[in-house]
C-alpha atoms as a PDB file:
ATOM      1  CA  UNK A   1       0.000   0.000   0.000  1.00  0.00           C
ATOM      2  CA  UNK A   2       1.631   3.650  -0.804  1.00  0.00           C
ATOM      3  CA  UNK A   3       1.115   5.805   1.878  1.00  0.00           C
ATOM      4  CA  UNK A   4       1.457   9.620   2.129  1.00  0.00           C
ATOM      5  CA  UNK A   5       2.955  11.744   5.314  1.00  0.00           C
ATOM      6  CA  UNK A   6       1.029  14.001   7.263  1.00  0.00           C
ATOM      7  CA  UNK A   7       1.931  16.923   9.828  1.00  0.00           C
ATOM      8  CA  UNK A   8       0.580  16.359  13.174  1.00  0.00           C
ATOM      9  CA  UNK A   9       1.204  17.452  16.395  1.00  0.00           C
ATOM     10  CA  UNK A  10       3.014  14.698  17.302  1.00  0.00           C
ATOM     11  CA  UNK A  11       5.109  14.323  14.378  1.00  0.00           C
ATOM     12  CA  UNK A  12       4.568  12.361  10.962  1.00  0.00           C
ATOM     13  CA  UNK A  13       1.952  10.537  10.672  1.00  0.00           C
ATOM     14  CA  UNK A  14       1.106   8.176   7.656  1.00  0.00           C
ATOM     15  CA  UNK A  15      -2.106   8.142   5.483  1.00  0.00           C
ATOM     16  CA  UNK A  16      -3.148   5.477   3.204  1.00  0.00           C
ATOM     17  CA  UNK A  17      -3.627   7.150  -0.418  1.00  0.00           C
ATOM     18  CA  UNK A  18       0.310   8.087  -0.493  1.00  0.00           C
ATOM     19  CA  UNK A  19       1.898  11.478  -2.151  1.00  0.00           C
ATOM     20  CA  UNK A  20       0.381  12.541  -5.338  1.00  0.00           C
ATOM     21  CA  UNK A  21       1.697  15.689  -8.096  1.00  0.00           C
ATOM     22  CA  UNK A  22       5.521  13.867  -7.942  1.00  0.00           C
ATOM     23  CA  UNK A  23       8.034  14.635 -10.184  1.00  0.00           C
ATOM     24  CA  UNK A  24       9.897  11.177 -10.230  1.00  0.00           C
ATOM     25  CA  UNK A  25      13.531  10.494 -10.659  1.00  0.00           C
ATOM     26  CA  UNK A  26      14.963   6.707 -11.092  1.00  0.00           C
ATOM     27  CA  UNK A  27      18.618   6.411  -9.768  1.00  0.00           C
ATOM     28  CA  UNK A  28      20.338   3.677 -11.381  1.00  0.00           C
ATOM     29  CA  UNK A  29      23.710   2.128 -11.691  1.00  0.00           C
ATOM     30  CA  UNK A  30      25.849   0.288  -9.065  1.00  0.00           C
ATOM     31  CA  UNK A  31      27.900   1.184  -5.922  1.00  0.00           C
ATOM     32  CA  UNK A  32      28.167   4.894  -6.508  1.00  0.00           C
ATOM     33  CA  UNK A  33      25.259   5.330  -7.073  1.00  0.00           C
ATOM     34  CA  UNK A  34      23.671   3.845  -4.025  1.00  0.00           C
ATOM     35  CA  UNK A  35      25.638   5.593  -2.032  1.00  0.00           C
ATOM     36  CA  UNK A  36      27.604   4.008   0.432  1.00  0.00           C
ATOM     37  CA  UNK A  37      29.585   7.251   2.219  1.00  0.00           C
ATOM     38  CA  UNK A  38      28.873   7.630   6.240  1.00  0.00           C
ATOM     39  CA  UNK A  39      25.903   8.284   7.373  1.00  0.00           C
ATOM     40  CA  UNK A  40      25.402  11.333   9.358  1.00  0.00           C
ATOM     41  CA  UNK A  41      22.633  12.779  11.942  1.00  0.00           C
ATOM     42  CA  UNK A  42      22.053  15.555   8.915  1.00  0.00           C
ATOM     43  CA  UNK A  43      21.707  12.289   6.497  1.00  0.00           C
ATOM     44  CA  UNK A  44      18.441  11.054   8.621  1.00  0.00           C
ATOM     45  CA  UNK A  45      16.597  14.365   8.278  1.00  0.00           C
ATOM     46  CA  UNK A  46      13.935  14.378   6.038  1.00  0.00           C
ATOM     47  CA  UNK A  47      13.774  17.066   3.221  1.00  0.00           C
ATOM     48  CA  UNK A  48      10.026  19.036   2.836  1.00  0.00           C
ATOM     49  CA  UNK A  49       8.718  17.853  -0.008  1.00  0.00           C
ATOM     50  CA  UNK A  50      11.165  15.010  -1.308  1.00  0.00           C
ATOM     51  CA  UNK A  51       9.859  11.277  -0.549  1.00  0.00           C
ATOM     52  CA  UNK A  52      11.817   7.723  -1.565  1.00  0.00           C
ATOM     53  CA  UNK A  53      10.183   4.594  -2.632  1.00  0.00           C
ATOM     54  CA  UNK A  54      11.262   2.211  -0.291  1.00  0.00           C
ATOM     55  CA  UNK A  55      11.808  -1.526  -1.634  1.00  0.00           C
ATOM     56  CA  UNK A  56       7.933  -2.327  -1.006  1.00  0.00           C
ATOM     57  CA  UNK A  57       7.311   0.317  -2.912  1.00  0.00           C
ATOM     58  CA  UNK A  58       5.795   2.091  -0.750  1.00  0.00           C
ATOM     59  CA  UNK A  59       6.783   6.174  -0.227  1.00  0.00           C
ATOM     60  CA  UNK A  60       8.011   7.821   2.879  1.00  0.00           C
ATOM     61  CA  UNK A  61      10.128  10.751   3.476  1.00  0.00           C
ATOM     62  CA  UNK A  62      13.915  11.082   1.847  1.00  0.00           C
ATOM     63  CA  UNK A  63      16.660  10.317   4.133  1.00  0.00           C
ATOM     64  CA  UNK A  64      19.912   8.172   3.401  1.00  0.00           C
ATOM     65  CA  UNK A  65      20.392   5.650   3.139  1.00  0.00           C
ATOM     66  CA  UNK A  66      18.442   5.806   0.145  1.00  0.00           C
ATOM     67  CA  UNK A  67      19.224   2.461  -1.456  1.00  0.00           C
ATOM     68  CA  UNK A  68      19.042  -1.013   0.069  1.00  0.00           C
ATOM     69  CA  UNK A  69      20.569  -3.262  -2.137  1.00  0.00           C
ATOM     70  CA  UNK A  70      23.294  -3.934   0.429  1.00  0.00           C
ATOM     71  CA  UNK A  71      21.688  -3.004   3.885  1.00  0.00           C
ATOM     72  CA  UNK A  72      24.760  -3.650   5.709  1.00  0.00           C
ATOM     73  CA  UNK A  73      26.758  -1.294   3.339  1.00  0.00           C
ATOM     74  CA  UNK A  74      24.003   1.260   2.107  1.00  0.00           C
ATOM     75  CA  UNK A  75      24.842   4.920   3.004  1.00  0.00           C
ATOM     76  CA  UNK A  76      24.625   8.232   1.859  1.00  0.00           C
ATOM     77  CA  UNK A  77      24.629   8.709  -2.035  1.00  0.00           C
ATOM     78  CA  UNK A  78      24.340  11.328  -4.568  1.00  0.00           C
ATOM     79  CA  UNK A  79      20.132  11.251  -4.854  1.00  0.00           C
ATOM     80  CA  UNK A  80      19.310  12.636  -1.331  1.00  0.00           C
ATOM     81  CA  UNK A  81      21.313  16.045  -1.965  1.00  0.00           C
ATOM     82  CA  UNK A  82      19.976  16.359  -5.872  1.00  0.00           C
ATOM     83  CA  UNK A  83      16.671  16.877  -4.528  1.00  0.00           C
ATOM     84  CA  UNK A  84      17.692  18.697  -1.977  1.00  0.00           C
ATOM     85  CA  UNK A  85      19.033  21.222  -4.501  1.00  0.00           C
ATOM     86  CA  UNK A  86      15.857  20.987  -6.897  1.00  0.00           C
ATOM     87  CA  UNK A  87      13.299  21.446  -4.199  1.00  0.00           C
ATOM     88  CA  UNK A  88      15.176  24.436  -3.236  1.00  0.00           C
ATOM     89  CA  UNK A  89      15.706  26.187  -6.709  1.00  0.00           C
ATOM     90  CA  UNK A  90      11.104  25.075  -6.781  1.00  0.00           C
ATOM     91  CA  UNK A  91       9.258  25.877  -4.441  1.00  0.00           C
ATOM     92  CA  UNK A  92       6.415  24.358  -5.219  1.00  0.00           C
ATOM     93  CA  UNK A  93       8.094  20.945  -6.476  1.00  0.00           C
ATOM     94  CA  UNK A  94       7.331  17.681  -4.933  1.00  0.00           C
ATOM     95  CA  UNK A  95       9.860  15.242  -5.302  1.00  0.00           C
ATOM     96  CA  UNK A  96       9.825  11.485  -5.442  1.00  0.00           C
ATOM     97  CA  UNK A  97      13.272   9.742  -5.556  1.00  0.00           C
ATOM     98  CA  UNK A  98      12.891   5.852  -7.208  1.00  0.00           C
ATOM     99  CA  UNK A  99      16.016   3.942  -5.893  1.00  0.00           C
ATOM    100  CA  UNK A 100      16.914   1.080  -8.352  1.00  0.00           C
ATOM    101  CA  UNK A 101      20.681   1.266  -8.181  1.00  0.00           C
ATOM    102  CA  UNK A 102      22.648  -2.441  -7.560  1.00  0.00           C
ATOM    103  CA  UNK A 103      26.272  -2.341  -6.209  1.00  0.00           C
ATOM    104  CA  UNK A 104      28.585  -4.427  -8.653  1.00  0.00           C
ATOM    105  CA  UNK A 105      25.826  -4.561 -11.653  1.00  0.00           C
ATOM    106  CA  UNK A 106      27.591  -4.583 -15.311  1.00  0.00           C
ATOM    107  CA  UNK A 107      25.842  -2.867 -17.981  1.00  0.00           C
ATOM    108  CA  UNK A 108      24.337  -5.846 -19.293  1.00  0.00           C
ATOM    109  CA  UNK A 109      22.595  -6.340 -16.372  1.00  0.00           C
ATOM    110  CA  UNK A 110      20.448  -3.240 -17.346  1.00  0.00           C
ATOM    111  CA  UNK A 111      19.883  -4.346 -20.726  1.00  0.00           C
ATOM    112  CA  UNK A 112      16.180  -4.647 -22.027  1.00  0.00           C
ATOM    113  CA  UNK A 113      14.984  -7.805 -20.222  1.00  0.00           C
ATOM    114  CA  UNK A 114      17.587  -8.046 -18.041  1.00  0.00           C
ATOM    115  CA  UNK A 115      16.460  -8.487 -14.232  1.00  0.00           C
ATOM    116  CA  UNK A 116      17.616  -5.241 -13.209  1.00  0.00           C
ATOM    117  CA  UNK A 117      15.966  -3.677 -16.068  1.00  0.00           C
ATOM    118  CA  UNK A 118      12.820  -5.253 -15.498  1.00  0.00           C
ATOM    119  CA  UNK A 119      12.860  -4.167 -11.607  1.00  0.00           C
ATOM    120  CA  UNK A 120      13.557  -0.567 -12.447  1.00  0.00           C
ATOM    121  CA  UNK A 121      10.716  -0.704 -15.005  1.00  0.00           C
ATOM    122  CA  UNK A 122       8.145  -2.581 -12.077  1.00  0.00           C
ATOM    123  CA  UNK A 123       9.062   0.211  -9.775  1.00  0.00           C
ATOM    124  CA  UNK A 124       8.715   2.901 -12.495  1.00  0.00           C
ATOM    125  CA  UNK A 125       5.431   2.421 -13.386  1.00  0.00           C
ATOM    126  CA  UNK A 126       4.199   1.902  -9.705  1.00  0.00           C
ATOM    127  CA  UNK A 127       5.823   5.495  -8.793  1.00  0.00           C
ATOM    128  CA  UNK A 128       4.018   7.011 -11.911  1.00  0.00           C
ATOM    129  CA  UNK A 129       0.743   6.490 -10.164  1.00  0.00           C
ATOM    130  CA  UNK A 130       1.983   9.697  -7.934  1.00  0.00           C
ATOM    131  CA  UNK A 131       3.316  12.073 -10.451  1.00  0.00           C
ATOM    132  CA  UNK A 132       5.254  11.612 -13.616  1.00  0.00           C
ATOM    133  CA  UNK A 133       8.715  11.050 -14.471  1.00  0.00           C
ATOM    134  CA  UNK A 134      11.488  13.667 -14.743  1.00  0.00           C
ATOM    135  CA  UNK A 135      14.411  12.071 -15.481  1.00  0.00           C
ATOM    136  CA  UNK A 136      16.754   9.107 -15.188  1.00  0.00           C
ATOM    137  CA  UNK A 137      20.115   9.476 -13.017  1.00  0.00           C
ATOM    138  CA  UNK A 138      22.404   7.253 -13.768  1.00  0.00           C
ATOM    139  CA  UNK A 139      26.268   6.403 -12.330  1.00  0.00           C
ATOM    140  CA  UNK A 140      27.714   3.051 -13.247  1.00  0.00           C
ATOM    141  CA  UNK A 141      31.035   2.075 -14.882  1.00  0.00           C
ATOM    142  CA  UNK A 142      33.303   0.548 -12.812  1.00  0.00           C
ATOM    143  CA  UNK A 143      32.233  -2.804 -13.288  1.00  0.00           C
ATOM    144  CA  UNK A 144      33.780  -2.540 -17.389  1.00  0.00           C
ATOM    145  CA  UNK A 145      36.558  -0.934 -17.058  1.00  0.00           C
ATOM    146  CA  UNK A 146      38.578  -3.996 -16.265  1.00  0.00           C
ATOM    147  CA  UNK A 147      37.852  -5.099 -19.591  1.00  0.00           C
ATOM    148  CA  UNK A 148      38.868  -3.138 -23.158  1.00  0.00           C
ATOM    149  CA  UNK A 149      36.371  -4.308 -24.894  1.00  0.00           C
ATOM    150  CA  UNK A 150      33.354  -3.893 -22.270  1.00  0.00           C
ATOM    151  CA  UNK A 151      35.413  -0.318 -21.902  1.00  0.00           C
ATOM    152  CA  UNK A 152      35.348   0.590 -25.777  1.00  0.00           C
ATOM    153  CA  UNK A 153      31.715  -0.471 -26.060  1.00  0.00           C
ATOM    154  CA  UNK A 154      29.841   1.320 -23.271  1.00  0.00           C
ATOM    155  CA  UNK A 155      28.372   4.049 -25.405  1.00  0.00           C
ATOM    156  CA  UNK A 156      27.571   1.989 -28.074  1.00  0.00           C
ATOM    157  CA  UNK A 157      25.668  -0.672 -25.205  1.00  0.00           C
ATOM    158  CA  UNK A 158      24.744   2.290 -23.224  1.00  0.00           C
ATOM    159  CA  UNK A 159      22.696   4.307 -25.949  1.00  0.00           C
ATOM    160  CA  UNK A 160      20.824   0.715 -26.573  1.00  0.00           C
ATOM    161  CA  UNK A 161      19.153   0.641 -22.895  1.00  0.00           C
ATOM    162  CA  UNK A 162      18.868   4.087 -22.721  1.00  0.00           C
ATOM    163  CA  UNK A 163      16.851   4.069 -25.779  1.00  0.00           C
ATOM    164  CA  UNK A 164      14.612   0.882 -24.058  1.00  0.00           C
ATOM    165  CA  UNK A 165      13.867   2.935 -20.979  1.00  0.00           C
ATOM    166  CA  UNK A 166      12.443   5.950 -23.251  1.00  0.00           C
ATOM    167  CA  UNK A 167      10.575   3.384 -25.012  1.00  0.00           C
ATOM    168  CA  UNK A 168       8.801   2.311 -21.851  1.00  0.00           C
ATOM    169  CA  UNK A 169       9.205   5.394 -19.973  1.00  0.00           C
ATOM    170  CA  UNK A 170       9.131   8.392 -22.290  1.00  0.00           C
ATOM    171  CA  UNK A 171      11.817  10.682 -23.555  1.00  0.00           C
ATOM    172  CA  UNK A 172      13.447  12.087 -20.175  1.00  0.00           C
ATOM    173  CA  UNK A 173      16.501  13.766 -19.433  1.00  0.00           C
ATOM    174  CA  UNK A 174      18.795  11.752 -18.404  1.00  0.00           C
ATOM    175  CA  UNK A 175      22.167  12.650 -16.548  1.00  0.00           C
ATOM    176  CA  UNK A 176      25.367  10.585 -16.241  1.00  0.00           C
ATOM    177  CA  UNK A 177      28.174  10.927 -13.799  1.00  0.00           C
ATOM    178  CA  UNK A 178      32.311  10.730 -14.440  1.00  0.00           C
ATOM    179  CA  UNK A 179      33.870   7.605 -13.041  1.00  0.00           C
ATOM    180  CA  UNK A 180      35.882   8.666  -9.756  1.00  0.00           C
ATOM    181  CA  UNK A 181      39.666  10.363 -10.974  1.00  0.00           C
ATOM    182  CA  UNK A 182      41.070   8.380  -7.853  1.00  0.00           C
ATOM    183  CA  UNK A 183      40.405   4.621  -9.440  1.00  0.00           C
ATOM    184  CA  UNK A 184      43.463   2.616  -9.876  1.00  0.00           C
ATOM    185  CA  UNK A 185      44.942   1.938 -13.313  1.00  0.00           C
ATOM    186  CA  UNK A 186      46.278  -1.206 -11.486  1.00  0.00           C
ATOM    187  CA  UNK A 187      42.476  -3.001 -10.743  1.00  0.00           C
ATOM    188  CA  UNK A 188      40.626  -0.557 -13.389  1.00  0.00           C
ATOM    189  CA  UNK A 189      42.894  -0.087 -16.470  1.00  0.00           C
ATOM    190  CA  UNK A 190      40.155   0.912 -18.844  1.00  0.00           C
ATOM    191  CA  UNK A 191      38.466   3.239 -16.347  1.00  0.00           C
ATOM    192  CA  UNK A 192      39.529   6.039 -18.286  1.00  0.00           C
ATOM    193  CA  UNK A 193      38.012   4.756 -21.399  1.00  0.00           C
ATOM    194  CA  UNK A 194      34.871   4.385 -19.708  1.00  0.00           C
ATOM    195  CA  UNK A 195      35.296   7.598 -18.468  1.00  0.00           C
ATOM    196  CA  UNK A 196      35.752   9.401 -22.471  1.00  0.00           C
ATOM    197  CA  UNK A 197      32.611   7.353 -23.522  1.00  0.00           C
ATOM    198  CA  UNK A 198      30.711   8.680 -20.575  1.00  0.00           C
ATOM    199  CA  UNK A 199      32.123  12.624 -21.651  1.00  0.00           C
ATOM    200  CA  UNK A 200      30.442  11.578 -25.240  1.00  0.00           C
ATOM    201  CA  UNK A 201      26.513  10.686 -23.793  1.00  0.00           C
ATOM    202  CA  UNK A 202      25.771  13.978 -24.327  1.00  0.00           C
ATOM    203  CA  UNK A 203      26.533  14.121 -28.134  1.00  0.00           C
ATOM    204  CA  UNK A 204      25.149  10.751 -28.871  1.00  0.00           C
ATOM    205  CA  UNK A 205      22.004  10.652 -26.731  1.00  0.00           C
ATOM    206  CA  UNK A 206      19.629  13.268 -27.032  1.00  0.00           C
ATOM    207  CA  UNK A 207      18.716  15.575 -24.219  1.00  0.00           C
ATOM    208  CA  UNK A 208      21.177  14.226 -21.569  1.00  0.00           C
ATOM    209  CA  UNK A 209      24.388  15.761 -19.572  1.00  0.00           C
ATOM    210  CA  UNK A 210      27.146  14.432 -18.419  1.00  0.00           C
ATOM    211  CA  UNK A 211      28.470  15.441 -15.036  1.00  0.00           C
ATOM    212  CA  UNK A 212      32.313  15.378 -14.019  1.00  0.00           C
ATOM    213  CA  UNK A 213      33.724  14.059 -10.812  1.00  0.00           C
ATOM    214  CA  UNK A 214      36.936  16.561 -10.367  1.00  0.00           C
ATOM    215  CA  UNK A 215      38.320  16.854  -7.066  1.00  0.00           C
ATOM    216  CA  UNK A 216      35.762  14.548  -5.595  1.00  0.00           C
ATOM    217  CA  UNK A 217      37.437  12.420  -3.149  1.00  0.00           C
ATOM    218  CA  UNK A 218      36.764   8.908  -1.738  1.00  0.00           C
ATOM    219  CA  UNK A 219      36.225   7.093   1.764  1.00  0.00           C
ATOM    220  CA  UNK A 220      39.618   5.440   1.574  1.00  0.00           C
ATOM    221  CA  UNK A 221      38.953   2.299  -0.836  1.00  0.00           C
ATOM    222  CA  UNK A 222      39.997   4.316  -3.788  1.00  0.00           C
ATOM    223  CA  UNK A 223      36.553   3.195  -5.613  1.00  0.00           C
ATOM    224  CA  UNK A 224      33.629   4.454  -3.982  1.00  0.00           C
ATOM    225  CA  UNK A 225      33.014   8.382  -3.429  1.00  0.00           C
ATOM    226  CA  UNK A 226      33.012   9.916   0.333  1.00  0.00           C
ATOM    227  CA  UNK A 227      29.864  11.867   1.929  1.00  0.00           C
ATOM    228  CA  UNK A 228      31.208  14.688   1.329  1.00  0.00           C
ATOM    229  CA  UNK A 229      32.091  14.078  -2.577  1.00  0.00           C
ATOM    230  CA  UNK A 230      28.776  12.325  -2.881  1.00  0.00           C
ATOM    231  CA  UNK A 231      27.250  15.688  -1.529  1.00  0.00           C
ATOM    232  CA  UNK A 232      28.911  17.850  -4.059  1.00  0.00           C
ATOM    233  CA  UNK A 233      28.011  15.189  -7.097  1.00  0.00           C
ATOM    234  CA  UNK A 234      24.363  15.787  -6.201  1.00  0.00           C
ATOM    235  CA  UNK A 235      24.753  19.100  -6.577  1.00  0.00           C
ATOM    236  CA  UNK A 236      26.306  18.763  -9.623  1.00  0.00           C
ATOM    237  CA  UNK A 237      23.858  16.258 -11.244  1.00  0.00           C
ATOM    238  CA  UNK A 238      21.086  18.207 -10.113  1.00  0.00           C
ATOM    239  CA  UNK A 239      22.386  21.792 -12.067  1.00  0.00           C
ATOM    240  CA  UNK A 240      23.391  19.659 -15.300  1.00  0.00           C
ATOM    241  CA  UNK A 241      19.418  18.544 -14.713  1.00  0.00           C
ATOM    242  CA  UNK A 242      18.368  22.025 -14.836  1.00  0.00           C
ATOM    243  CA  UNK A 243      20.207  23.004 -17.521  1.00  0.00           C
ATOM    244  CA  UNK A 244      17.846  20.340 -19.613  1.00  0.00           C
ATOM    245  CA  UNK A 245      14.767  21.102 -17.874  1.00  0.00           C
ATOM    246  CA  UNK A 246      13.775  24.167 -18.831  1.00  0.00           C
ATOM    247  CA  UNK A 247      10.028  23.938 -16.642  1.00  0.00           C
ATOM    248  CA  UNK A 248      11.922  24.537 -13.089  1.00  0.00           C
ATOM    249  CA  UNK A 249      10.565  27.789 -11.451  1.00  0.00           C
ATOM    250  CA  UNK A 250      13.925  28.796 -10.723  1.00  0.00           C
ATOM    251  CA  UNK A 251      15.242  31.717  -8.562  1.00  0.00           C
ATOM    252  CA  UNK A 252      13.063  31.330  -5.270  1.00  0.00           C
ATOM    253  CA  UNK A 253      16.027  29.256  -3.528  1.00  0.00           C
ATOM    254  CA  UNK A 254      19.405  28.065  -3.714  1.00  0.00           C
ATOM    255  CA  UNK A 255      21.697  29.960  -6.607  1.00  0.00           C
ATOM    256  CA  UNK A 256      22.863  27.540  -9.358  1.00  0.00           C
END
């Protein structure tokens, strides 16, 4: 059952019907995109007007960790502070965040039928009963560039299952992130091959960004981001958004 909040005097309370009027974001990928920095008191406050889908689909209000495809692991990610930043630049937004994201997942694994595919597509279409969708994020990478040819391919594969989720979905924006600078050549030697097809999205897919990950650091396994860098990617993924969203009402919060 999708249920909505409520103010009372005693705190949130939950109503059956859930949040309606969302604009919808999927976050998909693998590790970084989940999130897995430290999570902080700040991390467990909700946001005004930003809910999650939780993974029985049912909404409640944004805090990290977002994701729960490793509970033991999950922490804060880049999703929580990108709506953040929108519902600040809209006041009158309403925000619901569609976690889909699978630590370790190739890019197969998101290919049309694929299982992870298929789930994101499942919890789509449930979450479009509250709003509609407003874009795709999407961080993943890391899991081909230990291969050259996985490496040399990802645009090519990438463009394929981006073009399946319009199909299904509609013709979204869609923002991708810059593998971390700090990966090793030594375990990753084709990261940075990833990383030029990634920099290319933009010209080959239509109406899509591509966000870079300069001077982000990370929490001391040299492959997943920190809070603090996952912070400062959601900022950055959310004014690359803008820049393809022209129906914002921008200027009644936070400068971009």
């Amino acid at each position: 059952m999708r249920r909505r909040s409520i103010l009372a005097a005693g705190g949130w309370l939950w109503a059956a019907d859930g949040p309606k009027n969302l604009r919808i974001f999927l976050l998909c990928g693998q590790s970084n995109m989940a999130g897995r920095g430290d999570v902080e008191e700040s991390d467990r406050r909700s946001i005004e007007r930003v809910w999650s889908m939780n993974k029985a689909n049912e909404w409640a209000l944004a805090t990290d960790p977002l994701h729960y495809d490793k509970p033991a692991i999950a922490g804060v990610g880049l999703g929580r502070t990108f709506a953040r930043v929108l519902a600040s630049v809209d006041a009158e937004a309403r925000l619901g965040l569609v976690p889909c994201a699978m630590g370790g997942s190739a890019l197969h694994e998101w290919a049309p039928g694929a299982p992870l595919f298929e789930n994101a597509m499942k919890r789509a279409r449930v979450a479009l009963e509250s709003g509609r969708l407003s874009g795709i994020l999407w961080h993943q990478g890391e899991a081909e560039s230990a291969d050259k040819s996985r490496a040399e391919s990802y645009l090519e594969r990438f463009s394929i299952m981006m073009a399946a989720f319009r199909k299904e979905l509609g013709d979204v924006p869609v923002v991708v992130g810059q593998l971390g600078e700090f990966l090793r050549a030594e375990k990753m030697p084709f990261a940075a091959t990833v990383n030029r097809q990634l920099a290319r999205v933009p010209l080959e897919v239509r109406k899509s960004a591509f966000v870079s990950s300069a001077g982000l650091g990370h929490r001391g396994d040299e492959i997943h981001f920190d809070s603090a860098g996952f912070r400062e990617f959601g900022r950055r993924y959310a004014h690359a958004y803008l820049g393809l969203d022209a129906s914002w009402r921008l200027g009644q919060g936070e400068k971009i």
